[in-house]
N, C-alpha and C. Protein backbone atom coordinates (compact mmCIF):
# COMPACT_ATOMS: atom_id res chain seq x y z
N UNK A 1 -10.28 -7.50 6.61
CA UNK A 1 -8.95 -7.28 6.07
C UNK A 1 -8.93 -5.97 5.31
N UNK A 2 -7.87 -5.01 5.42
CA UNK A 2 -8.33 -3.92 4.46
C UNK A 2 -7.59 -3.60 3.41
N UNK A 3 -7.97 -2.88 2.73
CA UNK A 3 -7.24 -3.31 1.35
C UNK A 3 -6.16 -2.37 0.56
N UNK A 4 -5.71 -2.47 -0.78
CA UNK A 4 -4.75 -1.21 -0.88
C UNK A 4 -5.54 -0.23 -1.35
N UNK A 5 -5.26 0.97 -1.33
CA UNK A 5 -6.18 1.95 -1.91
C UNK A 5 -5.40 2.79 -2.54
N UNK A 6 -4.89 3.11 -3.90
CA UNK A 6 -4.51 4.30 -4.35
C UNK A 6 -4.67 5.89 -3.33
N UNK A 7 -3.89 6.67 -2.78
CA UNK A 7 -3.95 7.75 -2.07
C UNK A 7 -3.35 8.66 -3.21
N UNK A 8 -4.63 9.60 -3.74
CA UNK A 8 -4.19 10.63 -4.71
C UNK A 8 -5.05 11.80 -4.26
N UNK A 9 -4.22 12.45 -3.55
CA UNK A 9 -5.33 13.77 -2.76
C UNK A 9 -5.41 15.07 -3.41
N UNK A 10 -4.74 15.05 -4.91
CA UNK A 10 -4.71 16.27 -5.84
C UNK A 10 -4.59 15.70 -7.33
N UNK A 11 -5.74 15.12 -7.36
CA UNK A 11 -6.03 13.68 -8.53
C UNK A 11 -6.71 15.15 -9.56
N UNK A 12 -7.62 16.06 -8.50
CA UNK A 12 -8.65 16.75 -9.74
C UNK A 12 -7.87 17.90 -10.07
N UNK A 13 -6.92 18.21 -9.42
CA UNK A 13 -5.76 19.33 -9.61
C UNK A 13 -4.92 18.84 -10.71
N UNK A 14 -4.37 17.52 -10.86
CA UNK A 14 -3.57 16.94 -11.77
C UNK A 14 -4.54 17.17 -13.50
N UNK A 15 -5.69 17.10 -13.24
CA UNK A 15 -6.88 17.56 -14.32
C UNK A 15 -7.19 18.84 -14.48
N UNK A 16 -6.86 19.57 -13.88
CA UNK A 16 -7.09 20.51 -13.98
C UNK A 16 -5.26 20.99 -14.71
N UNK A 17 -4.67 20.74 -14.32
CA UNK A 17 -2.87 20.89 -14.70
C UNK A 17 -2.66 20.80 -16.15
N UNK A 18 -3.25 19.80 -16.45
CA UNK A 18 -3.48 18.99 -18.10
C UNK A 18 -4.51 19.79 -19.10
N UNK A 19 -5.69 20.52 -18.53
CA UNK A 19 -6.30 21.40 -18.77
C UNK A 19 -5.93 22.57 -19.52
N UNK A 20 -4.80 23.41 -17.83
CA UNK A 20 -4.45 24.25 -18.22
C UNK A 20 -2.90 24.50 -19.43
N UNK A 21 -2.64 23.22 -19.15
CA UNK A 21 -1.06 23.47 -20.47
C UNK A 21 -2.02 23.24 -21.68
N UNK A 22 -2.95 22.08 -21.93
CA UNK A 22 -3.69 22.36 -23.09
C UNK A 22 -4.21 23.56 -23.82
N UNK A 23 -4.67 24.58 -23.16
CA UNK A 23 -4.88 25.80 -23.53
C UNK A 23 -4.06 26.73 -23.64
N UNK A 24 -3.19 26.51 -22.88
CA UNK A 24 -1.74 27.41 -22.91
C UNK A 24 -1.12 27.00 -23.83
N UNK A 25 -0.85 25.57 -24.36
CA UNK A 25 -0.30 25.50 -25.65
C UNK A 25 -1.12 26.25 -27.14
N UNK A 26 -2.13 25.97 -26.60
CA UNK A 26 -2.68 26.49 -28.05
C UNK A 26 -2.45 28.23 -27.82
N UNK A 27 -2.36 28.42 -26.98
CA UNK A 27 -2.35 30.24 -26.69
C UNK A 27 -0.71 30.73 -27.10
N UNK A 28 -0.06 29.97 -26.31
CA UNK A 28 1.52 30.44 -26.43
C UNK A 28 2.30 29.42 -27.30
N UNK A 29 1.69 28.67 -27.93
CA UNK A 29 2.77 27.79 -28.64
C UNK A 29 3.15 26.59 -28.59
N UNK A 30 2.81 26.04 -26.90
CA UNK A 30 4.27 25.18 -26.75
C UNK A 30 3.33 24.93 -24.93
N UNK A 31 3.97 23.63 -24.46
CA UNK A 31 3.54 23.45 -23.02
C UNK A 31 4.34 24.18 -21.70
N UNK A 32 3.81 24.82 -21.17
CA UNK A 32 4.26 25.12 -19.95
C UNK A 32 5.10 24.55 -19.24
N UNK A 33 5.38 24.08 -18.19
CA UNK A 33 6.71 23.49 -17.24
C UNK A 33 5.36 22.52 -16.82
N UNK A 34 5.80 21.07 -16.40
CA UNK A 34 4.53 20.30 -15.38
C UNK A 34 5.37 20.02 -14.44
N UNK A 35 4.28 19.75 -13.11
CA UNK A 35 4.98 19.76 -11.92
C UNK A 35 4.95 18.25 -11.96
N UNK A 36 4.96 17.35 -10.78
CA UNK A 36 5.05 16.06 -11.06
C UNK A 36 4.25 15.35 -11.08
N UNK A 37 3.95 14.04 -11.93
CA UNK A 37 2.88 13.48 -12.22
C UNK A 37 3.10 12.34 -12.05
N UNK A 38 1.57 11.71 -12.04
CA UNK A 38 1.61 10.16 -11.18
C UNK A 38 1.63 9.26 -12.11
N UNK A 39 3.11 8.38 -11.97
CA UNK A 39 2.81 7.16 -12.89
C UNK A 39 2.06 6.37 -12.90
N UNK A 40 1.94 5.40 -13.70
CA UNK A 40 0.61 4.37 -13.77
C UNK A 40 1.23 3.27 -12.75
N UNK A 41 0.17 2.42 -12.04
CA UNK A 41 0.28 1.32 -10.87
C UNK A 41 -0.21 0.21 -10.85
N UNK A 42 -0.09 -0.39 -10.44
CA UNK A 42 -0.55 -1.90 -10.93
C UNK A 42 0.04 -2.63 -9.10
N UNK A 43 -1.40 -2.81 -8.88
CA UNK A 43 -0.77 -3.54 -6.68
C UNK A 43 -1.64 -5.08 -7.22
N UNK A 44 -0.82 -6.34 -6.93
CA UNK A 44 -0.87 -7.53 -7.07
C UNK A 44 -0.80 -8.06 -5.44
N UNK A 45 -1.98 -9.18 -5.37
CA UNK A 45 -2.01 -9.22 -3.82
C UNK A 45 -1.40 -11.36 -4.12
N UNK A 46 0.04 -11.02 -3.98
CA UNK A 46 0.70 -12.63 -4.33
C UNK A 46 0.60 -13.88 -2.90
N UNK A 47 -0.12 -13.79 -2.33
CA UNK A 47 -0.31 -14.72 -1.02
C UNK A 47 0.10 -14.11 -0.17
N UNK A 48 1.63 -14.06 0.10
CA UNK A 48 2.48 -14.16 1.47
C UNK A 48 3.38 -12.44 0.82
N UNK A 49 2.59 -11.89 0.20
CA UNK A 49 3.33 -10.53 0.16
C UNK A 49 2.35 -9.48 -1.10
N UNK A 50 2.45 -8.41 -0.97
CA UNK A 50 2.24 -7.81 -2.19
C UNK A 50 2.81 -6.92 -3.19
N UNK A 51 2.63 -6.81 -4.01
CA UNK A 51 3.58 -6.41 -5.50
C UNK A 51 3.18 -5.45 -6.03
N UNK A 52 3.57 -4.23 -5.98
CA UNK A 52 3.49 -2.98 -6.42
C UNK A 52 4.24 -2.65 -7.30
N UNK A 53 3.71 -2.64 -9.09
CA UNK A 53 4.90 -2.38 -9.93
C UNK A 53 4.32 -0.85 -10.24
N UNK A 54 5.17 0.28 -10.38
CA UNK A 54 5.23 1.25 -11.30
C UNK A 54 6.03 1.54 -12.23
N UNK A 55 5.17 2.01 -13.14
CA UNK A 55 5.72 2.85 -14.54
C UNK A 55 7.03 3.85 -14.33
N UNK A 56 8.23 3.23 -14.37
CA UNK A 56 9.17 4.54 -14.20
C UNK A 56 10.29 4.99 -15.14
N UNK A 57 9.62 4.65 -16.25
CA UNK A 57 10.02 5.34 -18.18
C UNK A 57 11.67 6.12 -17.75
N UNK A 58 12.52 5.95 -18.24
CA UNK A 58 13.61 6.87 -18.31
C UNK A 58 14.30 7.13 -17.24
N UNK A 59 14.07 6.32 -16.33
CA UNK A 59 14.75 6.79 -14.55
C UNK A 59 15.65 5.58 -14.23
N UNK A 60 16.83 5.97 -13.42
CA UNK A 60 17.83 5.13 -12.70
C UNK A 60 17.48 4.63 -11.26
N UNK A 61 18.00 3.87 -11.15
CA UNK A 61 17.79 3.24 -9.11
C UNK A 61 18.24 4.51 -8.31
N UNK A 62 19.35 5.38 -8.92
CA UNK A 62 19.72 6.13 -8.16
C UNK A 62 18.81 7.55 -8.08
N UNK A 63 17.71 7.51 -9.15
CA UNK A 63 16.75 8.46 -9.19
C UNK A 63 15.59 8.55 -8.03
N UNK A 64 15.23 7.36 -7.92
CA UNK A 64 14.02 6.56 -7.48
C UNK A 64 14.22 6.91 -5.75
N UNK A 65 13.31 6.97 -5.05
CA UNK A 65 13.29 6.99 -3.56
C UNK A 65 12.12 6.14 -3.18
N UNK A 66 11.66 5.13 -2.53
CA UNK A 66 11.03 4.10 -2.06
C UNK A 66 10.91 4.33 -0.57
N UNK A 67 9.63 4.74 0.24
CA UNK A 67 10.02 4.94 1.61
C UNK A 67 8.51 4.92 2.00
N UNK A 68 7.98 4.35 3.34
CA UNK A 68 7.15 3.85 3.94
C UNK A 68 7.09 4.34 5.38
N UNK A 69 5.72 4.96 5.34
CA UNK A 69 5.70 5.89 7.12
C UNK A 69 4.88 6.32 7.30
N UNK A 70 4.51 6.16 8.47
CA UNK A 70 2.51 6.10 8.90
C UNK A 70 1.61 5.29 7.64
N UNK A 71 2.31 3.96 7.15
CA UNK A 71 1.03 3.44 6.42
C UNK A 71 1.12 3.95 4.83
N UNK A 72 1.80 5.05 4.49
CA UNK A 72 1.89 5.56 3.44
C UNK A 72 3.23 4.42 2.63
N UNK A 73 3.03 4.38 1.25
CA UNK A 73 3.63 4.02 0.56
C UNK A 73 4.56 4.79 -0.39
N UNK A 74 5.34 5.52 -0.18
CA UNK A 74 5.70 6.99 -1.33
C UNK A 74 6.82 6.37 -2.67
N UNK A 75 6.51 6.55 -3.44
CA UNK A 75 7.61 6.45 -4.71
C UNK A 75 7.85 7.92 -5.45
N UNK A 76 9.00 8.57 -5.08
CA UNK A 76 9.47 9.33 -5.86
C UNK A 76 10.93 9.21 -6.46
N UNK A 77 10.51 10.11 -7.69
CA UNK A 77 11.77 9.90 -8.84
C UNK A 77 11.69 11.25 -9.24
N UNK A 78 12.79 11.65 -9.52
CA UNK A 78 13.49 12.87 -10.28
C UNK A 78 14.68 12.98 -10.54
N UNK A 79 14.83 13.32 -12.10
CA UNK A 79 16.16 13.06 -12.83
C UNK A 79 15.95 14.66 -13.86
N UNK A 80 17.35 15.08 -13.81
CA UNK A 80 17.32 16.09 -14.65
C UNK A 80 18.57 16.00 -15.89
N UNK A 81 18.29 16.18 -16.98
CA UNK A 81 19.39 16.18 -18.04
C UNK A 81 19.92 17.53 -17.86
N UNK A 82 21.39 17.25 -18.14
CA UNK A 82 22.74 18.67 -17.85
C UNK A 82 22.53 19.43 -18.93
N UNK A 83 21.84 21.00 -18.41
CA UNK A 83 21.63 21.70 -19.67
C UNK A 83 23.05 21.85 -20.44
N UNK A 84 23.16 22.40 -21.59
CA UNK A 84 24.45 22.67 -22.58
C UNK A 84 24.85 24.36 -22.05
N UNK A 85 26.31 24.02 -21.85
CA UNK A 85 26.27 25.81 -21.46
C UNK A 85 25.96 26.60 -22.66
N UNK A 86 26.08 27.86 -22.13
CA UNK A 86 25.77 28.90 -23.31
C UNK A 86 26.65 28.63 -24.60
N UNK A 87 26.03 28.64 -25.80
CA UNK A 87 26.75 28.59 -27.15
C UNK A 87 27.20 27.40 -27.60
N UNK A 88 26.68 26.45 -26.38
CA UNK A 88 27.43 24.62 -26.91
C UNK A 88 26.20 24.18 -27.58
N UNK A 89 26.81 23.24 -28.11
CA UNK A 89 25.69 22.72 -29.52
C UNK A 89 24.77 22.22 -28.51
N UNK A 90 23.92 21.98 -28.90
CA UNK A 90 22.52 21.03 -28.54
C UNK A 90 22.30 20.04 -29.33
N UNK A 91 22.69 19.42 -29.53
CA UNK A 91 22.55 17.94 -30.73
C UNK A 91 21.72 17.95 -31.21
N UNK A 92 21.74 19.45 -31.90
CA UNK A 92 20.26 19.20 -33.10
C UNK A 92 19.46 19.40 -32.35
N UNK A 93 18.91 19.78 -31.65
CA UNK A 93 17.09 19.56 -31.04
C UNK A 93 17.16 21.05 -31.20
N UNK A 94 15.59 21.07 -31.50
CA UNK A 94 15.04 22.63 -31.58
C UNK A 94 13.90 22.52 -30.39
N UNK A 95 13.67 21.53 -30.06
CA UNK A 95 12.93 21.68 -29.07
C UNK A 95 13.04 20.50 -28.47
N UNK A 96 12.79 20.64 -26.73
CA UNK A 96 13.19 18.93 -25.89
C UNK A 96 12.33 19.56 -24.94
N UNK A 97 11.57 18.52 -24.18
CA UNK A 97 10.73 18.61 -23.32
C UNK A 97 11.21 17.87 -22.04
N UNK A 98 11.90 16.88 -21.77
CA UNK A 98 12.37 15.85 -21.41
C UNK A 98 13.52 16.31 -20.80
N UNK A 99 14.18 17.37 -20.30
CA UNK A 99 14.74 18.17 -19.90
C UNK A 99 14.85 17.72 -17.92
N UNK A 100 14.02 17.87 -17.70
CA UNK A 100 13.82 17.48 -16.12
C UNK A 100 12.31 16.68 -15.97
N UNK A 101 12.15 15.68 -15.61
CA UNK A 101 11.20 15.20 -14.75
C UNK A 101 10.98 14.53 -13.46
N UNK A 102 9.71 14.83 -13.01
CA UNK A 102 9.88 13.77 -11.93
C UNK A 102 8.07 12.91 -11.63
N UNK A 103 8.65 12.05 -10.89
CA UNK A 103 7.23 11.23 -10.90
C UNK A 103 7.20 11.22 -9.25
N UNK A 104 5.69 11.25 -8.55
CA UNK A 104 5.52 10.88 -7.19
C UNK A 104 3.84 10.22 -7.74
N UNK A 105 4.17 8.92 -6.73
CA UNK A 105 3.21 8.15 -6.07
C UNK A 105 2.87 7.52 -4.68
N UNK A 106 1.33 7.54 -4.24
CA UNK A 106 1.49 7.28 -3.10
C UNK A 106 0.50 6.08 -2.76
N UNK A 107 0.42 5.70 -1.92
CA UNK A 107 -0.45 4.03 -1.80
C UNK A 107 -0.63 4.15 -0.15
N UNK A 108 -1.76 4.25 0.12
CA UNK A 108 -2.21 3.40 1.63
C UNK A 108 -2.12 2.08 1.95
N UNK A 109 -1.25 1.70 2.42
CA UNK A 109 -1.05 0.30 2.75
C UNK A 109 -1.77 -0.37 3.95
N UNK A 110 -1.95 -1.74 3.96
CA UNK A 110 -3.04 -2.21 5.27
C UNK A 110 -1.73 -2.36 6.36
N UNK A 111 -2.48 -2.43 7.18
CA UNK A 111 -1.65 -3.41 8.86
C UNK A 111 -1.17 -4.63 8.73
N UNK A 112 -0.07 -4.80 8.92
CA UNK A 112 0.24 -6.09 9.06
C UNK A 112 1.72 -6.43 7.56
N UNK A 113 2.06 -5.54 7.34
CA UNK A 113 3.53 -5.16 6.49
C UNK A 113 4.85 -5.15 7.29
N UNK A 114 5.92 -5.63 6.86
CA UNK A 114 6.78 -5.80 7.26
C UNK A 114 7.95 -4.99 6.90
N UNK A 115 7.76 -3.51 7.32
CA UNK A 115 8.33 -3.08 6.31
C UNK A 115 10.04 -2.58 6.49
N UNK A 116 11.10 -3.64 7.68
CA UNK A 116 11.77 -3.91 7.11
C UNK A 116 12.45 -5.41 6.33
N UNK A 117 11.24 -5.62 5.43
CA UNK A 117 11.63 -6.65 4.52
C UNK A 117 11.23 -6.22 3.13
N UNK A 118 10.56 -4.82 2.91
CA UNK A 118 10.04 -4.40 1.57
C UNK A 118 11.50 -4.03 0.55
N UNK A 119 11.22 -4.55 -0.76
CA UNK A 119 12.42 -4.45 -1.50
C UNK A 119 12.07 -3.91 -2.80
N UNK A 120 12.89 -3.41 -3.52
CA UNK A 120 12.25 -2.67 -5.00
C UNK A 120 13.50 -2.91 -6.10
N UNK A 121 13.17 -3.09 -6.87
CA UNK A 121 14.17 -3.75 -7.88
C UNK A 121 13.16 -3.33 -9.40
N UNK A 122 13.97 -1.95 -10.25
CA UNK A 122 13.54 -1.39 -11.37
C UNK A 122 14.61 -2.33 -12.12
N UNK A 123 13.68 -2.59 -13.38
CA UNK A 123 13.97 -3.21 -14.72
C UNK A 123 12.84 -2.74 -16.19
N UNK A 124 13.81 -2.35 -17.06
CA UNK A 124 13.15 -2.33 -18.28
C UNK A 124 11.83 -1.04 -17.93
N UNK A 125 12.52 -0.09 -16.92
CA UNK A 125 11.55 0.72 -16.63
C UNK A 125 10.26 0.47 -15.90
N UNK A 126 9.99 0.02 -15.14
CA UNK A 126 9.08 -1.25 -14.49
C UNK A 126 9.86 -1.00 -12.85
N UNK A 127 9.30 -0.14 -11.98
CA UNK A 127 9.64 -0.76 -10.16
C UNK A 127 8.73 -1.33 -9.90
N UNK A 128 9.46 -2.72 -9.50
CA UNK A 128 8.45 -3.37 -8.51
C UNK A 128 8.80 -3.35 -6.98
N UNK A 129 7.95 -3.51 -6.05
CA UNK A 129 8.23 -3.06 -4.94
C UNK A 129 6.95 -4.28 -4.28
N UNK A 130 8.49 -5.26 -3.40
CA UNK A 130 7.50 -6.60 -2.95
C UNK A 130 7.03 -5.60 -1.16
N UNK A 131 6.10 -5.81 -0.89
CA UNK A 131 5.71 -5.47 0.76
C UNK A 131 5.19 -6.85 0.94
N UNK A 132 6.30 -7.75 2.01
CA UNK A 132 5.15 -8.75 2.67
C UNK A 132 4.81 -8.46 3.71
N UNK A 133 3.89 -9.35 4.01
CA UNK A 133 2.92 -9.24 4.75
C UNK A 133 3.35 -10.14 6.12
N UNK A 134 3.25 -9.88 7.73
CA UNK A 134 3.42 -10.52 8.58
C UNK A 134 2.69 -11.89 8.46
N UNK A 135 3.17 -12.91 9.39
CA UNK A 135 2.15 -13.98 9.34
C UNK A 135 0.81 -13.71 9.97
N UNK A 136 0.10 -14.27 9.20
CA UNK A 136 -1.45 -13.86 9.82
C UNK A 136 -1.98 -15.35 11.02
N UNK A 137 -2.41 -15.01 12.29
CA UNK A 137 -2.89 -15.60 12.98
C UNK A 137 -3.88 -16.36 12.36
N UNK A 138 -3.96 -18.00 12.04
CA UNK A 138 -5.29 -18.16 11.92
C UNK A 138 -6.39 -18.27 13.09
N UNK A 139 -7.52 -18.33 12.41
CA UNK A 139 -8.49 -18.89 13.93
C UNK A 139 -8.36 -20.23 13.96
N UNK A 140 -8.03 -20.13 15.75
CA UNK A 140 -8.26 -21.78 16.15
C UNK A 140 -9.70 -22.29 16.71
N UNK A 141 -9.74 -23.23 16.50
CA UNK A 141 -11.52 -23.80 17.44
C UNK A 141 -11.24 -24.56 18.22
N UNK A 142 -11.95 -23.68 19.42
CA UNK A 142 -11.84 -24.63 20.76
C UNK A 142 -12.73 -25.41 21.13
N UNK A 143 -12.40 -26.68 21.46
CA UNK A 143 -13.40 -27.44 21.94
C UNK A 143 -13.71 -26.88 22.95
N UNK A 144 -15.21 -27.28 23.26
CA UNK A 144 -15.80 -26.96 24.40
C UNK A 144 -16.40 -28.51 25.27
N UNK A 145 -16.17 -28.88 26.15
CA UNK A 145 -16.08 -29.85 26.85
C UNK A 145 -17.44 -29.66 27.87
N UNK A 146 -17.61 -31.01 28.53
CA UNK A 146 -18.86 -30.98 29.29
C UNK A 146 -18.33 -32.13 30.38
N UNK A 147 -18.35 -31.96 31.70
CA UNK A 147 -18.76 -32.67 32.96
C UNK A 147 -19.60 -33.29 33.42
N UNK A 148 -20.29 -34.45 33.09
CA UNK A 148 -21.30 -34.79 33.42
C UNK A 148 -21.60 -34.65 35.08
N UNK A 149 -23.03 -33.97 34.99
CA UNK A 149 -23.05 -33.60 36.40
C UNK A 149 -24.06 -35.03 37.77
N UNK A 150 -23.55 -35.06 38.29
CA UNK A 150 -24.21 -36.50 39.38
C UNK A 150 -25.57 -36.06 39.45
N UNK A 151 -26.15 -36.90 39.43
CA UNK A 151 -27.48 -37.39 38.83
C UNK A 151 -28.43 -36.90 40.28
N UNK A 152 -29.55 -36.07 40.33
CA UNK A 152 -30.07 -34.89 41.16
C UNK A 152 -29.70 -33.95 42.03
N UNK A 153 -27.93 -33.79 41.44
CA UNK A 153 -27.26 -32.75 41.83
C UNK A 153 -27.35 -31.24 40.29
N UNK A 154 -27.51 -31.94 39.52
CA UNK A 154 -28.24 -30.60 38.97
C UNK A 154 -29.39 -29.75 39.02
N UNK A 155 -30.33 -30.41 39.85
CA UNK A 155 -31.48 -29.38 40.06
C UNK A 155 -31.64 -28.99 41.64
N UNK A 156 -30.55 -28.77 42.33
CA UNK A 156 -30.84 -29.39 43.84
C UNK A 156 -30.73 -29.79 44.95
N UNK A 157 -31.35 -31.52 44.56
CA UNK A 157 -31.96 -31.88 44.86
C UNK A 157 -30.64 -33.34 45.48
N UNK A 158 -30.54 -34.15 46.35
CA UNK A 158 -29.96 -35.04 46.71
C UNK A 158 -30.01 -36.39 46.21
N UNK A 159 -29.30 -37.11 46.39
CA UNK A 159 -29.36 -38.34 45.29
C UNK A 159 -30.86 -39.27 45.89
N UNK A 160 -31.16 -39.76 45.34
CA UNK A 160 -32.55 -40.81 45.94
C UNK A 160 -31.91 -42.01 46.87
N UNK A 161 -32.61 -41.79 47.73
CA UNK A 161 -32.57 -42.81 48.35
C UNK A 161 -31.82 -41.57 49.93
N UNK A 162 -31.61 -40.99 50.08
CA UNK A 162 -30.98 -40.22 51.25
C UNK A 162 -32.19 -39.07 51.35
N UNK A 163 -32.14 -39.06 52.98
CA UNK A 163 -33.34 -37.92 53.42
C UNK A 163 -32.63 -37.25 53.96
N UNK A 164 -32.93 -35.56 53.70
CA UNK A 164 -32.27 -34.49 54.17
C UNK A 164 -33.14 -34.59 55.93
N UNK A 165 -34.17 -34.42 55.89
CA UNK A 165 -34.50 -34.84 57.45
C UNK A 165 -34.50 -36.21 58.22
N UNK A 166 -34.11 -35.95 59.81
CA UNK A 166 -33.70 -36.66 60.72
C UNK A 166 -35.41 -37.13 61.41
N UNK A 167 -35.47 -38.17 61.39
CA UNK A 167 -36.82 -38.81 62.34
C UNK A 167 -35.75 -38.50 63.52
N UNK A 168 -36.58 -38.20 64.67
CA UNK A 168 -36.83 -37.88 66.11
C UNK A 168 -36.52 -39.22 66.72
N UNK A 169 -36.03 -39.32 67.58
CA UNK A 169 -36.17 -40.74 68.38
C UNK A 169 -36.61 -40.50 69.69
N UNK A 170 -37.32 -41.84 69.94
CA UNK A 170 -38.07 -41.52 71.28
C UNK A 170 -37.58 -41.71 72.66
């Protein structure tokens, strides 16, 4: 059976990303722009389906994109707050970070998903995203049966009492 596997193919780049605004803050002040980063995941294997909740802090249904192809699992989100035009107040903030974000995640999913029955339903910041699973064939056991075979017809040989040769007559 195979299993889910987190698919993060720029996991040491994302470390390296965190790296570099760390030093750049201390150099220039303040963090750089980040590109998008992977929320936290949590895959629950519930019998007859499985449960994929992510972390999606501050985002709407209408943010969120949920979509499944070649096996891949993708969750992306991006939401941007309406900058203030020029000279309109800013409600007080001298500084906001929170300005635009977005989140992408991705998941290798096994064989045997149904995926038009996968559904996702965000609450309290929390997507969960059910994938069930097709019915699984069990194994059946077959009997195996036996013929009893007539008694010196398995080696052969003719039943006793009958001669394959003819006496001669005179």
């Amino acid at each position: 059976m195979s299993a889910l596997v987190p698919f993060r193919p720029f996991a040491d780049l994302l470390d390296l990303e965190r790296e570099f605004d760390r030093m750049a803050g201390r150099f220039f002040g303040g963090p750089v722009r980040t590109w998008a980063v992977a929320p936290r995941m949590d895959v629950r294997d519930a019998g007859d389906h499985y449960e994929v909740v992510v972390e999606m802090p501050g985002f709407q249904p209408e943010d969120i994109d949920v979509s499944v192809e070649h096996g891949l699992l993708t969750v992306t989100a991006k939401h941007a707050e309406a900058t203030p035009e020029e000279g309109e107040k800013r409600n007080g903030y001298v500084w906001r970070e929170r300005r635009t974000s977005s989140l992408r995640r991705q998941l290798r999913v096994p064989e045997g998903i149904r995926p038009d029955q996968i559904s996702a339903n965000l609450e309290n910041g929390l997507l969960t995203v059910g994938l069930p699973k097709t019915a699984q064939e069990s194994a059946v056991r077959i009997p195996v049966g036996s013929t009893p075979a007539l008694s010196g017809e398995a080696n052969g040989s003719s039943p006793a009492g009958e001669s394959e040769a003819t006496q001669p007559t005179s």
